[in-house]
PDB file of N, CA and C in Angstrom:
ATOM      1  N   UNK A   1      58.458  31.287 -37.468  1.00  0.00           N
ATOM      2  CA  UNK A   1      57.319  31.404 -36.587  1.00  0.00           C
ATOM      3  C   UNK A   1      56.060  30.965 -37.304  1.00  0.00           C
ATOM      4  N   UNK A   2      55.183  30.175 -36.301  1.00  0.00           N
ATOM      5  CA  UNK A   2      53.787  29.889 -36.872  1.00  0.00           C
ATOM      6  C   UNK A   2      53.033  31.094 -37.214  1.00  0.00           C
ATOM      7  N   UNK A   3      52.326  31.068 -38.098  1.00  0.00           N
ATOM      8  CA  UNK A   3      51.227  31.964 -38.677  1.00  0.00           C
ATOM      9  C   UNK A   3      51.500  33.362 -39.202  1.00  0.00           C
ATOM     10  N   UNK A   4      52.901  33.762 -40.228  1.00  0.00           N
ATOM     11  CA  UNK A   4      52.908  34.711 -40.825  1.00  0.00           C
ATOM     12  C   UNK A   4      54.353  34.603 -41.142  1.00  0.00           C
ATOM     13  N   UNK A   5      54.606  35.193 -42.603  1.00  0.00           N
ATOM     14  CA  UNK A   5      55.777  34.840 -43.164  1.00  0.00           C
ATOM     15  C   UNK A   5      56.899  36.461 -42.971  1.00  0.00           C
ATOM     16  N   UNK A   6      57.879  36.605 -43.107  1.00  0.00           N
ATOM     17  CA  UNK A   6      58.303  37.198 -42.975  1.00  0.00           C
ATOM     18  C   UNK A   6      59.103  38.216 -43.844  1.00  0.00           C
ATOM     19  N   UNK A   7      59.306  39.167 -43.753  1.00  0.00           N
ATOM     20  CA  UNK A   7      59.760  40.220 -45.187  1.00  0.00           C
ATOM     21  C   UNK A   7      61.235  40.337 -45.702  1.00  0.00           C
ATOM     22  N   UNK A   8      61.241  40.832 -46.800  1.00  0.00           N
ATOM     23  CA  UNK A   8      62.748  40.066 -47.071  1.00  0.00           C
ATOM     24  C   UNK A   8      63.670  40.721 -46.038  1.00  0.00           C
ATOM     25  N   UNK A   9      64.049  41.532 -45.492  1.00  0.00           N
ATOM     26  CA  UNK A   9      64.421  42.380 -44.250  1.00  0.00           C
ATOM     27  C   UNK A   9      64.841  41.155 -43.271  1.00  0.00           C
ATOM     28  N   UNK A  10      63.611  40.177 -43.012  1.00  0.00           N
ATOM     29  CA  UNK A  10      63.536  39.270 -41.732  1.00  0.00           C
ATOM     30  C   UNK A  10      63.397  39.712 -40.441  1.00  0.00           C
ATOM     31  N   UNK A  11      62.911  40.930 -40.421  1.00  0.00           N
ATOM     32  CA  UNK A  11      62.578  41.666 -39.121  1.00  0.00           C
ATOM     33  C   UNK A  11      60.879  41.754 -39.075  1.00  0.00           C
ATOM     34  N   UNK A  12      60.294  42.329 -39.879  1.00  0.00           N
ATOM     35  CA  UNK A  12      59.111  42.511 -39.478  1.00  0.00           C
ATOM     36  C   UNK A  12      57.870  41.688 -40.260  1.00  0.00           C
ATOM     37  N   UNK A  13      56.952  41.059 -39.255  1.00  0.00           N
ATOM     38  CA  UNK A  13      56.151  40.324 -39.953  1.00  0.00           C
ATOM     39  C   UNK A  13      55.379  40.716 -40.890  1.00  0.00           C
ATOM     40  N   UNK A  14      54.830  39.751 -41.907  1.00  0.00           N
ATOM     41  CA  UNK A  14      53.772  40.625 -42.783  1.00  0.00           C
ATOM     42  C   UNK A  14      52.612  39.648 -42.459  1.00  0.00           C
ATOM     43  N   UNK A  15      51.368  40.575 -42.113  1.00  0.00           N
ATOM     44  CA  UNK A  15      50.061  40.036 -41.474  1.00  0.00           C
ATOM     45  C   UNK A  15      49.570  39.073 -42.546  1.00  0.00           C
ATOM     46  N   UNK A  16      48.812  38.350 -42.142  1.00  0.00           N
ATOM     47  CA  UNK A  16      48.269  36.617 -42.860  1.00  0.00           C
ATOM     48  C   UNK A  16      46.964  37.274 -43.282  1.00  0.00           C
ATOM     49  N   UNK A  17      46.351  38.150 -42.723  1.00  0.00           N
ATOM     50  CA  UNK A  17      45.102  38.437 -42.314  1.00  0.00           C
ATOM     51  C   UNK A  17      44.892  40.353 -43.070  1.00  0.00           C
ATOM     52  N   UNK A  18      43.475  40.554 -43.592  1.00  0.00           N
ATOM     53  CA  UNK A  18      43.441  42.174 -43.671  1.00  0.00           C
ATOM     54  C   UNK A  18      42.322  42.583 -43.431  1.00  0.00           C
ATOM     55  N   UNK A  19      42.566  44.069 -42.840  1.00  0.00           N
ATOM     56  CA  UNK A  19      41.018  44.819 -42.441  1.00  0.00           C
ATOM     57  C   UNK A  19      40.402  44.390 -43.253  1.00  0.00           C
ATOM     58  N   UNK A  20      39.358  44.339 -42.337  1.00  0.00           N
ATOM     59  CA  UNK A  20      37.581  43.865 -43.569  1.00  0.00           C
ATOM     60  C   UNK A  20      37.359  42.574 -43.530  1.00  0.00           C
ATOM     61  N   UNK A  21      38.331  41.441 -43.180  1.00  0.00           N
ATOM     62  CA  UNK A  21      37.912  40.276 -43.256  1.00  0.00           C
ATOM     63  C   UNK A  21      37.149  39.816 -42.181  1.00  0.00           C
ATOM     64  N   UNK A  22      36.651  38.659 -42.344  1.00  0.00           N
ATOM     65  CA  UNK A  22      35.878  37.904 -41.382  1.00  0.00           C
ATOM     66  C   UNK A  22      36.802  36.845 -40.884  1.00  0.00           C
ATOM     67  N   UNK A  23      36.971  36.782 -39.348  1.00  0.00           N
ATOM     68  CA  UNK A  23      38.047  35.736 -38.764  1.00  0.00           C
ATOM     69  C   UNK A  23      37.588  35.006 -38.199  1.00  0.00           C
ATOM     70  N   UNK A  24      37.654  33.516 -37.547  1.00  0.00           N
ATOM     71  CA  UNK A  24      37.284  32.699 -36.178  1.00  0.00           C
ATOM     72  C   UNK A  24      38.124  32.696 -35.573  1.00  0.00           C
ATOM     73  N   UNK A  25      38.161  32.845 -33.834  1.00  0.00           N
ATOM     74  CA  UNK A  25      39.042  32.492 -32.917  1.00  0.00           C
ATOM     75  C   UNK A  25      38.886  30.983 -33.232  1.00  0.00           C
ATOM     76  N   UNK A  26      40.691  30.449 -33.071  1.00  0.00           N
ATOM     77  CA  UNK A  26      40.612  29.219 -33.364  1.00  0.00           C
ATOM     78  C   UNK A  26      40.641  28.070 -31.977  1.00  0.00           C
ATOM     79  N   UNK A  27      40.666  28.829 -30.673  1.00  0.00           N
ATOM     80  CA  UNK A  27      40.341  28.286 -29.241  1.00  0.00           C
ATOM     81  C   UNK A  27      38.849  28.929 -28.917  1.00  0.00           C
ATOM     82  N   UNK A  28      38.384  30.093 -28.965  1.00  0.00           N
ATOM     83  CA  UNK A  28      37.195  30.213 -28.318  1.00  0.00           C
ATOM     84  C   UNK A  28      36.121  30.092 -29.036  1.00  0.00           C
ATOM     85  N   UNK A  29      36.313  30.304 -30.595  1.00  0.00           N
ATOM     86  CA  UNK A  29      35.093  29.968 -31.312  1.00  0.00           C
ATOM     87  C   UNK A  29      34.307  31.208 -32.045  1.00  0.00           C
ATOM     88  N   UNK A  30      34.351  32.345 -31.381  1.00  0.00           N
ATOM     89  CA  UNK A  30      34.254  33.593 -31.800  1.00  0.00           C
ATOM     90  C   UNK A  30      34.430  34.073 -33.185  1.00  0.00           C
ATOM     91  N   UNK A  31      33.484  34.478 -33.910  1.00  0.00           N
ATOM     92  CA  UNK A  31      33.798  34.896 -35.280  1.00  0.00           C
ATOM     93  C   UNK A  31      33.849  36.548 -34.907  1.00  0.00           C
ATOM     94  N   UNK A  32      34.605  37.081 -36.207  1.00  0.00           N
ATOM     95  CA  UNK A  32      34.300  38.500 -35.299  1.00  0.00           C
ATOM     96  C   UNK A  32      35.406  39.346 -36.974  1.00  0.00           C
ATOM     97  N   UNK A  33      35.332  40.351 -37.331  1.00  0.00           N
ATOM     98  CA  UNK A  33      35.684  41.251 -38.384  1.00  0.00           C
ATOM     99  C   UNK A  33      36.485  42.165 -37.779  1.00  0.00           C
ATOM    100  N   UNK A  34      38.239  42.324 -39.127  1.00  0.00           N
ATOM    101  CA  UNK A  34      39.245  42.450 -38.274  1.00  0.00           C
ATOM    102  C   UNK A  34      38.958  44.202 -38.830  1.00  0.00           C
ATOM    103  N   UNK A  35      39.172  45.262 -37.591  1.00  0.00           N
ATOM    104  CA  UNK A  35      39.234  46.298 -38.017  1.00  0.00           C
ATOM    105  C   UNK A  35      40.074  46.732 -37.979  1.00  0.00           C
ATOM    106  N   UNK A  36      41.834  46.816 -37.573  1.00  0.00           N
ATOM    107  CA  UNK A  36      42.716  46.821 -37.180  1.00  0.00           C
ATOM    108  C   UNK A  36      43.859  45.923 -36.675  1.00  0.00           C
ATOM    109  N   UNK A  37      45.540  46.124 -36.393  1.00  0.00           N
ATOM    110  CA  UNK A  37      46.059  45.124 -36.395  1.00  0.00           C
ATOM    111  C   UNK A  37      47.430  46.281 -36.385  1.00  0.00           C
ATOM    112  N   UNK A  38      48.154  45.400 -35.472  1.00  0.00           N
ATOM    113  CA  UNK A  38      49.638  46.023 -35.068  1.00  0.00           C
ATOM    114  C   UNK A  38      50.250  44.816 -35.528  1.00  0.00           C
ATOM    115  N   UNK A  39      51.964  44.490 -35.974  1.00  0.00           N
ATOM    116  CA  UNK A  39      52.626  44.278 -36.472  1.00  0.00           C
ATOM    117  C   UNK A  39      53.544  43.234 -35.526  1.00  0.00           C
ATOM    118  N   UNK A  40      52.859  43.880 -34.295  1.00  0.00           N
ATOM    119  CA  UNK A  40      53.470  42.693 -32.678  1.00  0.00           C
ATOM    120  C   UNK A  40      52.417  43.635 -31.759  1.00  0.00           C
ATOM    121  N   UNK A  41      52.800  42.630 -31.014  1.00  0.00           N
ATOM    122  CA  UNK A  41      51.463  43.306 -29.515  1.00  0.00           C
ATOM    123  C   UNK A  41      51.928  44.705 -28.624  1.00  0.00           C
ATOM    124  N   UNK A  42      50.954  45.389 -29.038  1.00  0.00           N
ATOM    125  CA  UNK A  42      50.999  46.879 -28.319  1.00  0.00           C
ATOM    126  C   UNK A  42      50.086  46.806 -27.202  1.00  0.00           C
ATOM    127  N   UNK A  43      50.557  45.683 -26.343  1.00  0.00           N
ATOM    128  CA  UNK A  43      49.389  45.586 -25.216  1.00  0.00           C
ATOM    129  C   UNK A  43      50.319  45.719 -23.936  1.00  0.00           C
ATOM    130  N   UNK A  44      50.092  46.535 -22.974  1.00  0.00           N
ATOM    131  CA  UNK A  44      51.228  46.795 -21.492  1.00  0.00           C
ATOM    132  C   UNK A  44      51.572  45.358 -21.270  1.00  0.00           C
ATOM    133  N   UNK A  45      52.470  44.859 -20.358  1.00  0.00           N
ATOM    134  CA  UNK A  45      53.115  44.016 -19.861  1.00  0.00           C
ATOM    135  C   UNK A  45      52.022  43.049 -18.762  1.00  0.00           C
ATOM    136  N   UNK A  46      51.124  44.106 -18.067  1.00  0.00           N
ATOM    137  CA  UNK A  46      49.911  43.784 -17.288  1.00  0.00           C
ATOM    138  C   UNK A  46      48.806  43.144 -18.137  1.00  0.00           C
ATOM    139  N   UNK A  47      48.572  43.509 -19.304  1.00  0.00           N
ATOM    140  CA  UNK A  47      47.331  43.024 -19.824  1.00  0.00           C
ATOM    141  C   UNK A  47      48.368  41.737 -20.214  1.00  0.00           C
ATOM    142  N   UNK A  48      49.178  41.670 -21.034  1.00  0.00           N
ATOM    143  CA  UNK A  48      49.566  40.723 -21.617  1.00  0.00           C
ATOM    144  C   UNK A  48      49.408  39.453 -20.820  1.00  0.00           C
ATOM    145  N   UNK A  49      50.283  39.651 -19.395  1.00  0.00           N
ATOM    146  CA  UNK A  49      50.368  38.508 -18.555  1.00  0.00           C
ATOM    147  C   UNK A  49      49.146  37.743 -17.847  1.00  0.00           C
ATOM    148  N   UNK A  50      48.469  38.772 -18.011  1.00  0.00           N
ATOM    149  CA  UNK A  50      46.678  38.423 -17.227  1.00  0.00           C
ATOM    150  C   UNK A  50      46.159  37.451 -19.120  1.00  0.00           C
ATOM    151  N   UNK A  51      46.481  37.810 -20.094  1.00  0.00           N
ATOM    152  CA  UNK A  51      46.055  36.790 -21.001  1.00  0.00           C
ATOM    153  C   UNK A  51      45.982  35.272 -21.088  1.00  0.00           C
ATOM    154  N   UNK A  52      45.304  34.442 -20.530  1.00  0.00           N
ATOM    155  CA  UNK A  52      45.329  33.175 -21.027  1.00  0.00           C
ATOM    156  C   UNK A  52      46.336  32.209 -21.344  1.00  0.00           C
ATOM    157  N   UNK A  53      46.346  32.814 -22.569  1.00  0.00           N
ATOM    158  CA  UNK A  53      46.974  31.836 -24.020  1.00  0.00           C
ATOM    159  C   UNK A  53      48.503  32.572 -23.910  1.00  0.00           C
ATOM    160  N   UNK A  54      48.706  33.668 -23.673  1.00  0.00           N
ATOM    161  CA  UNK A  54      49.849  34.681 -23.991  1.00  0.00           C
ATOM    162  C   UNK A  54      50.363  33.693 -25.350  1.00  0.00           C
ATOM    163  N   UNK A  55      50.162  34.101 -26.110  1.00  0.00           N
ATOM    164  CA  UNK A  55      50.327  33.860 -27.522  1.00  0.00           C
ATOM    165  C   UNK A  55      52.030  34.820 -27.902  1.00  0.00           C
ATOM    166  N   UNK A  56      52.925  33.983 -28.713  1.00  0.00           N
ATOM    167  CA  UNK A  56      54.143  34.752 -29.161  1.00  0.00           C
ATOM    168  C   UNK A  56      53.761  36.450 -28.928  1.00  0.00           C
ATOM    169  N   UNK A  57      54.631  37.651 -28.522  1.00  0.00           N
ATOM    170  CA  UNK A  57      54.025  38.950 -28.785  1.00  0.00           C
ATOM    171  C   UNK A  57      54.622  39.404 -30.555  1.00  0.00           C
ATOM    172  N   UNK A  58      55.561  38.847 -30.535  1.00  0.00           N
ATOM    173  CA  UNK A  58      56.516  39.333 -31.699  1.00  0.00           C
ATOM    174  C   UNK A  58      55.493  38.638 -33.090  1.00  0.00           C
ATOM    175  N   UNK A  59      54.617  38.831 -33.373  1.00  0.00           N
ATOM    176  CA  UNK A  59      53.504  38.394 -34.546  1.00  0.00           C
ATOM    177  C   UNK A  59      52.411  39.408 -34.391  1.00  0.00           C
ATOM    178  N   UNK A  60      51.930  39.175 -35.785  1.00  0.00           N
ATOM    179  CA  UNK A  60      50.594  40.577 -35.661  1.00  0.00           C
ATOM    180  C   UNK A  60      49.507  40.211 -35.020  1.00  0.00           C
ATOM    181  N   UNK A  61      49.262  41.287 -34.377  1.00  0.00           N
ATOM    182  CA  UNK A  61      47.998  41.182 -33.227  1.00  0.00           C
ATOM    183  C   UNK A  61      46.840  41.864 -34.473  1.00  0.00           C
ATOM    184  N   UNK A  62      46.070  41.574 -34.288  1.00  0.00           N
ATOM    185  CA  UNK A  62      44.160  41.989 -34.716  1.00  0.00           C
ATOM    186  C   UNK A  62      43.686  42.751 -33.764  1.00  0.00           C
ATOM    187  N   UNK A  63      42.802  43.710 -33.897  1.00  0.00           N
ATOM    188  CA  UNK A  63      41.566  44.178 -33.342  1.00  0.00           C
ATOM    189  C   UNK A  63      40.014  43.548 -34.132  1.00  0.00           C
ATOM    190  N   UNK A  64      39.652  42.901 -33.580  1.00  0.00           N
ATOM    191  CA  UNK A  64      38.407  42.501 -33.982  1.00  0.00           C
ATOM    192  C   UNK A  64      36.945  42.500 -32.941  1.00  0.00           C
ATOM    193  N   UNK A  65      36.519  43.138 -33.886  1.00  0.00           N
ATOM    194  CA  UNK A  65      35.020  43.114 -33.628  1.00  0.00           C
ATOM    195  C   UNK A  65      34.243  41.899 -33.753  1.00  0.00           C
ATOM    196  N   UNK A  66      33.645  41.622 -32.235  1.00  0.00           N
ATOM    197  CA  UNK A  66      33.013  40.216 -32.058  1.00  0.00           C
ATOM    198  C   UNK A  66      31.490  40.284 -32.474  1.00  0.00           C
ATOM    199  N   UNK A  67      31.626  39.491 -33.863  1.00  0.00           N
ATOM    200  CA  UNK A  67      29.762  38.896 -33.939  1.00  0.00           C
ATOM    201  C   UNK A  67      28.911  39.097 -32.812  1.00  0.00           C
ATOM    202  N   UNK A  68      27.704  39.274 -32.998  1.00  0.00           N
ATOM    203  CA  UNK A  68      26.640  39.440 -31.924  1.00  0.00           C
ATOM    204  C   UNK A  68      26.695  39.752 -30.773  1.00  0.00           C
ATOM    205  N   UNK A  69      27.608  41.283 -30.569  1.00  0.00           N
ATOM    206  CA  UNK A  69      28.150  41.117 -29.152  1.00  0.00           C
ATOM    207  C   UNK A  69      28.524  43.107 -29.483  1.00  0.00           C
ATOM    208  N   UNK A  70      28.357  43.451 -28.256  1.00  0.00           N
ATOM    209  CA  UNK A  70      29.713  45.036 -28.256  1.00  0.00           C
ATOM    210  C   UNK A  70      31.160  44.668 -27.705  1.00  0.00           C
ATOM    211  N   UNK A  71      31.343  43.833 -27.934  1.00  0.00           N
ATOM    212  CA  UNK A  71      33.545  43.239 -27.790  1.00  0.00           C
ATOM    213  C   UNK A  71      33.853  43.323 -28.680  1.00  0.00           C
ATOM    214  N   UNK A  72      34.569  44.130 -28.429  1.00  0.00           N
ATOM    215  CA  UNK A  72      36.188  44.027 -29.346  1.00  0.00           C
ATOM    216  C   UNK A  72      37.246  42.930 -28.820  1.00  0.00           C
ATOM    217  N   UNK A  73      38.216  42.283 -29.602  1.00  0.00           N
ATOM    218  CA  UNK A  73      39.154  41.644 -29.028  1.00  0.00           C
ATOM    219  C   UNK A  73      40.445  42.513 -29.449  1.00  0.00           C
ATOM    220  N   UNK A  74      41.753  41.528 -29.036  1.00  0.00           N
ATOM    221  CA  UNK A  74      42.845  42.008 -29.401  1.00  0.00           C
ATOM    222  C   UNK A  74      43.769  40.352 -29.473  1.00  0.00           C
ATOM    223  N   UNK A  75      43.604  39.914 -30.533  1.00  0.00           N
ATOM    224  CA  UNK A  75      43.591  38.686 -30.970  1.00  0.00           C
ATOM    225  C   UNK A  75      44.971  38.255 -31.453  1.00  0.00           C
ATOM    226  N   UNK A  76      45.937  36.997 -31.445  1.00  0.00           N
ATOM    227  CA  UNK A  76      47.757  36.904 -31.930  1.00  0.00           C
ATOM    228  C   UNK A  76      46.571  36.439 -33.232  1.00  0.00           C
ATOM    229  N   UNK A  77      47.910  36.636 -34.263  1.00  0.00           N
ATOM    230  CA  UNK A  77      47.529  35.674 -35.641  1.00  0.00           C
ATOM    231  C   UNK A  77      47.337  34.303 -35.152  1.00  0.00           C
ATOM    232  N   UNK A  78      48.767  33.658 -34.155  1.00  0.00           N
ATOM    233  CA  UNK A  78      47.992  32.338 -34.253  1.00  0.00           C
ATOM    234  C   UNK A  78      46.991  31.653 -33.698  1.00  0.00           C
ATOM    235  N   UNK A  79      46.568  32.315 -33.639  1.00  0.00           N
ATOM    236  CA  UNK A  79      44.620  32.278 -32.678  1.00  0.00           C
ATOM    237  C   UNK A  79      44.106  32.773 -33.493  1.00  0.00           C
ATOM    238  N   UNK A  80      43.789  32.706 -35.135  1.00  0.00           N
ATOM    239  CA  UNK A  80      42.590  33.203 -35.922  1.00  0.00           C
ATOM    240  C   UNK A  80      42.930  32.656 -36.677  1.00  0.00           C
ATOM    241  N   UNK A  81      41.257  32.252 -37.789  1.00  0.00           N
ATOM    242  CA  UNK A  81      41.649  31.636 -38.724  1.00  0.00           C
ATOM    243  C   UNK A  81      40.936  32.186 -39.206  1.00  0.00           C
ATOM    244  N   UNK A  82      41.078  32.216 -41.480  1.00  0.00           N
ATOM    245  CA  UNK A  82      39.976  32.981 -41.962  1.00  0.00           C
ATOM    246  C   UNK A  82      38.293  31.999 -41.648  1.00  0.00           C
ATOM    247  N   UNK A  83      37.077  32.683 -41.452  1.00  0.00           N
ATOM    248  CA  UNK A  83      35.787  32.222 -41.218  1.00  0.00           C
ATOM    249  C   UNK A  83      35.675  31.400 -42.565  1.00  0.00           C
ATOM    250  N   UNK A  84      35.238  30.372 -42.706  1.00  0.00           N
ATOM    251  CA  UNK A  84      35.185  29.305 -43.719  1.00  0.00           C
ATOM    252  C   UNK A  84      33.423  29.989 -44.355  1.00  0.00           C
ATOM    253  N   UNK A  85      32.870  29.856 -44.023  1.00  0.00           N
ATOM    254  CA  UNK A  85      31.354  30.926 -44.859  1.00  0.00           C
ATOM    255  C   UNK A  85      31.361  32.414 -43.950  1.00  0.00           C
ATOM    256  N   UNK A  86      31.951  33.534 -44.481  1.00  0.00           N
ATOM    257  CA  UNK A  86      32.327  34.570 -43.967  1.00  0.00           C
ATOM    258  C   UNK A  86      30.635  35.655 -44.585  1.00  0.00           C
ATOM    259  N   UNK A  87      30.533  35.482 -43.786  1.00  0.00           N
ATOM    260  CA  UNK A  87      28.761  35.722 -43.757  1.00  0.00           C
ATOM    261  C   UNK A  87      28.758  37.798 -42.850  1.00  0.00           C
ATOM    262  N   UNK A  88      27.997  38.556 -43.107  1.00  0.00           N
ATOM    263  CA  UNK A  88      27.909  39.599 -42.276  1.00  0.00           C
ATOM    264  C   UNK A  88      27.768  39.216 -40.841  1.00  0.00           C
ATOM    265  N   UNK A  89      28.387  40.470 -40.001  1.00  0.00           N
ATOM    266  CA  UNK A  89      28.487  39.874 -38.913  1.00  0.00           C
ATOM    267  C   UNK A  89      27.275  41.397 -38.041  1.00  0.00           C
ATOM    268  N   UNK A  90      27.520  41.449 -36.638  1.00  0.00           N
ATOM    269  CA  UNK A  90      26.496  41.917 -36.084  1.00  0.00           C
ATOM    270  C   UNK A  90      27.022  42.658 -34.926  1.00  0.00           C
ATOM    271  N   UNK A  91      27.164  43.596 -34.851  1.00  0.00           N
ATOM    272  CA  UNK A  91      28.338  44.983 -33.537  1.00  0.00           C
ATOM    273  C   UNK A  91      27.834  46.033 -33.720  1.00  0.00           C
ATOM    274  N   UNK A  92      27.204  46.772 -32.722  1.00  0.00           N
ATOM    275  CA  UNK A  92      27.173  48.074 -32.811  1.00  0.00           C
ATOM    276  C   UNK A  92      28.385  49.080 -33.500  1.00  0.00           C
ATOM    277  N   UNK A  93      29.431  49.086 -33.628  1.00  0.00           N
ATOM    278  CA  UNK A  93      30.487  49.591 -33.990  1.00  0.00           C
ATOM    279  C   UNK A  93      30.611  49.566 -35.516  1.00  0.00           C
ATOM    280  N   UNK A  94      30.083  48.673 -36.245  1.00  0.00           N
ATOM    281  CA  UNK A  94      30.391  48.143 -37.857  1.00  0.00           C
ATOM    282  C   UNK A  94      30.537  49.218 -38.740  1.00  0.00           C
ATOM    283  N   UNK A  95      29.152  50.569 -38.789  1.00  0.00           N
ATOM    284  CA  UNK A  95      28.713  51.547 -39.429  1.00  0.00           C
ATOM    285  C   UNK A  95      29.853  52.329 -39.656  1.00  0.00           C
ATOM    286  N   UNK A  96      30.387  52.284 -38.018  1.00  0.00           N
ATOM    287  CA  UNK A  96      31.494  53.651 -37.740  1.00  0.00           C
ATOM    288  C   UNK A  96      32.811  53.524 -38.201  1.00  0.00           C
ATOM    289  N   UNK A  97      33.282  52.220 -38.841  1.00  0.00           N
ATOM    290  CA  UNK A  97      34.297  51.784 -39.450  1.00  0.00           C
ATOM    291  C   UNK A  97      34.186  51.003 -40.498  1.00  0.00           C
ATOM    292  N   UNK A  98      33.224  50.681 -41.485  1.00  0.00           N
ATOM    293  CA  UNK A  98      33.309  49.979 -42.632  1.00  0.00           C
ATOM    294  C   UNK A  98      31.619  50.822 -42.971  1.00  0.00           C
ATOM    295  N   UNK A  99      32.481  51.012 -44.494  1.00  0.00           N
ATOM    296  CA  UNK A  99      31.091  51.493 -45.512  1.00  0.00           C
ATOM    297  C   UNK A  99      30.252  50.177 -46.264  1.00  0.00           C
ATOM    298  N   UNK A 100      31.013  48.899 -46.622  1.00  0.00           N
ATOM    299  CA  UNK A 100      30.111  47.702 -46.684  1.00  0.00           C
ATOM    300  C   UNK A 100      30.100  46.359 -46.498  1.00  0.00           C
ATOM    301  N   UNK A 101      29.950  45.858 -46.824  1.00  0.00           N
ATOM    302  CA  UNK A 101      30.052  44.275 -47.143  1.00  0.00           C
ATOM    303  C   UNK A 101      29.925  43.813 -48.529  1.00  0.00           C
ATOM    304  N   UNK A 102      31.136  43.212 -48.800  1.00  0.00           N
ATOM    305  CA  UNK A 102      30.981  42.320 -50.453  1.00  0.00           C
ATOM    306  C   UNK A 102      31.674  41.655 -50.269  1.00  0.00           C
ATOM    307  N   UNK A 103      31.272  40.540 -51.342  1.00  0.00           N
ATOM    308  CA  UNK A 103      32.175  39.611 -51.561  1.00  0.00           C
ATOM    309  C   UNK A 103      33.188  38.832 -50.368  1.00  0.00           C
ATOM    310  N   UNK A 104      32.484  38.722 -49.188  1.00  0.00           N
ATOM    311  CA  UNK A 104      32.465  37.883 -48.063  1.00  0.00           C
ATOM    312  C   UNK A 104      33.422  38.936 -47.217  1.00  0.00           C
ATOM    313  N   UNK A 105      33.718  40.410 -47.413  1.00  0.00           N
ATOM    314  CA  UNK A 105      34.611  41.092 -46.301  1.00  0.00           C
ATOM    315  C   UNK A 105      33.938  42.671 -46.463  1.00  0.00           C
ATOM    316  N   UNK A 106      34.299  43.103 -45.418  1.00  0.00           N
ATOM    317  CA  UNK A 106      33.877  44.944 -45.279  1.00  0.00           C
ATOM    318  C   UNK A 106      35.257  45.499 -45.829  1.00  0.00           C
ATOM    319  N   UNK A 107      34.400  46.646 -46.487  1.00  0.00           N
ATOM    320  CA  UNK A 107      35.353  47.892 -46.678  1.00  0.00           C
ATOM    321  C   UNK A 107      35.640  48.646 -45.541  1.00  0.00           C
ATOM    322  N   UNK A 108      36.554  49.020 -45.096  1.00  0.00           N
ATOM    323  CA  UNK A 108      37.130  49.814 -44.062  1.00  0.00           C
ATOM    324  C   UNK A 108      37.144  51.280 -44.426  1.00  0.00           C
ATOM    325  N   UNK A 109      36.383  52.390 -43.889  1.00  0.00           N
ATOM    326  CA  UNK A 109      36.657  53.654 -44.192  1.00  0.00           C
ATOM    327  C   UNK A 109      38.074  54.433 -43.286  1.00  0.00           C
ATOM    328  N   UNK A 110      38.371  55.807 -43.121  1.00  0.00           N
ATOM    329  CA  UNK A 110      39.042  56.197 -43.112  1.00  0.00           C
ATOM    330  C   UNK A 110      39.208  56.313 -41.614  1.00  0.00           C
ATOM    331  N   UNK A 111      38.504  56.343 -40.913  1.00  0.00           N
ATOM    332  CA  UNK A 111      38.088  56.705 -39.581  1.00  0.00           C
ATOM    333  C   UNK A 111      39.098  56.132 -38.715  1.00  0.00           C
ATOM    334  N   UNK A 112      39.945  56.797 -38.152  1.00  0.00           N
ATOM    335  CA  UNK A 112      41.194  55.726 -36.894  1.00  0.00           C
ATOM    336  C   UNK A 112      40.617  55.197 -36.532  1.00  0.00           C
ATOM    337  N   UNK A 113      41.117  53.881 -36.080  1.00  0.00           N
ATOM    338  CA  UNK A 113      40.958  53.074 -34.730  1.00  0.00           C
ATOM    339  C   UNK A 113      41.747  53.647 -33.850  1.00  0.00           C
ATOM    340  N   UNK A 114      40.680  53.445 -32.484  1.00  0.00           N
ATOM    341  CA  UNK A 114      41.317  54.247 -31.223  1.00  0.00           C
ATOM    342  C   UNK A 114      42.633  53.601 -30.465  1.00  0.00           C
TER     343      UNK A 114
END
């Protein structure tokens, strides 16, 4: 499968991508910081099919927080790429789940994602 390699097992993917980074949607353009991420899509059968792109489900999905915006997404790996100048980004939400920014990604605190 495109965009994530697989564990010696051959069952479950291992994500390309980790909390704290900075991502671009690679169709809409969207930069946005991943705060979360399931292993395949934990999205009902209804949301899925109303998606667009319906992207493979069996690959890790993202939760990301969209730059300059209050959206969240719920993003496939192969629709993100890492942000090429991964710069701070701008969400009401940032505070409540990452303590900083260095070295081009946030630290993620302890706090679940919902």
């Amino acid at each position: 499968m495109i965009g994530f390699t697989e564990e010696a097992s051959g069952r479950l993917p291992v994500p390309r991508f980790e909390v704290g980074q900075i991502v671009r949607h690679r169709r809409y353009g969207y930069r946005g910081v991943i705060v979360d991420y399931n292993l395949q899509c934990q999205a009902d059968d209804a949301w899925y099919l109303n998606n667009q792109t319906q992207p493979d489900r069996n690959q890790p999905w993202y939760h990301v927080m969209v730059d300059g915006s209050t959206a969240t997404t719920y993003a496939a790996e192969s629709n993100l790429r890492l942000d090429d100048h991964p710069a701070p980004i701008e969400h009401p939400l940032l505070e409540d789940y990452f303590t900083e920014f260095e070295e081009g990604r946030y630290r993620r605190n302890d706090k679940p994602w919902p």
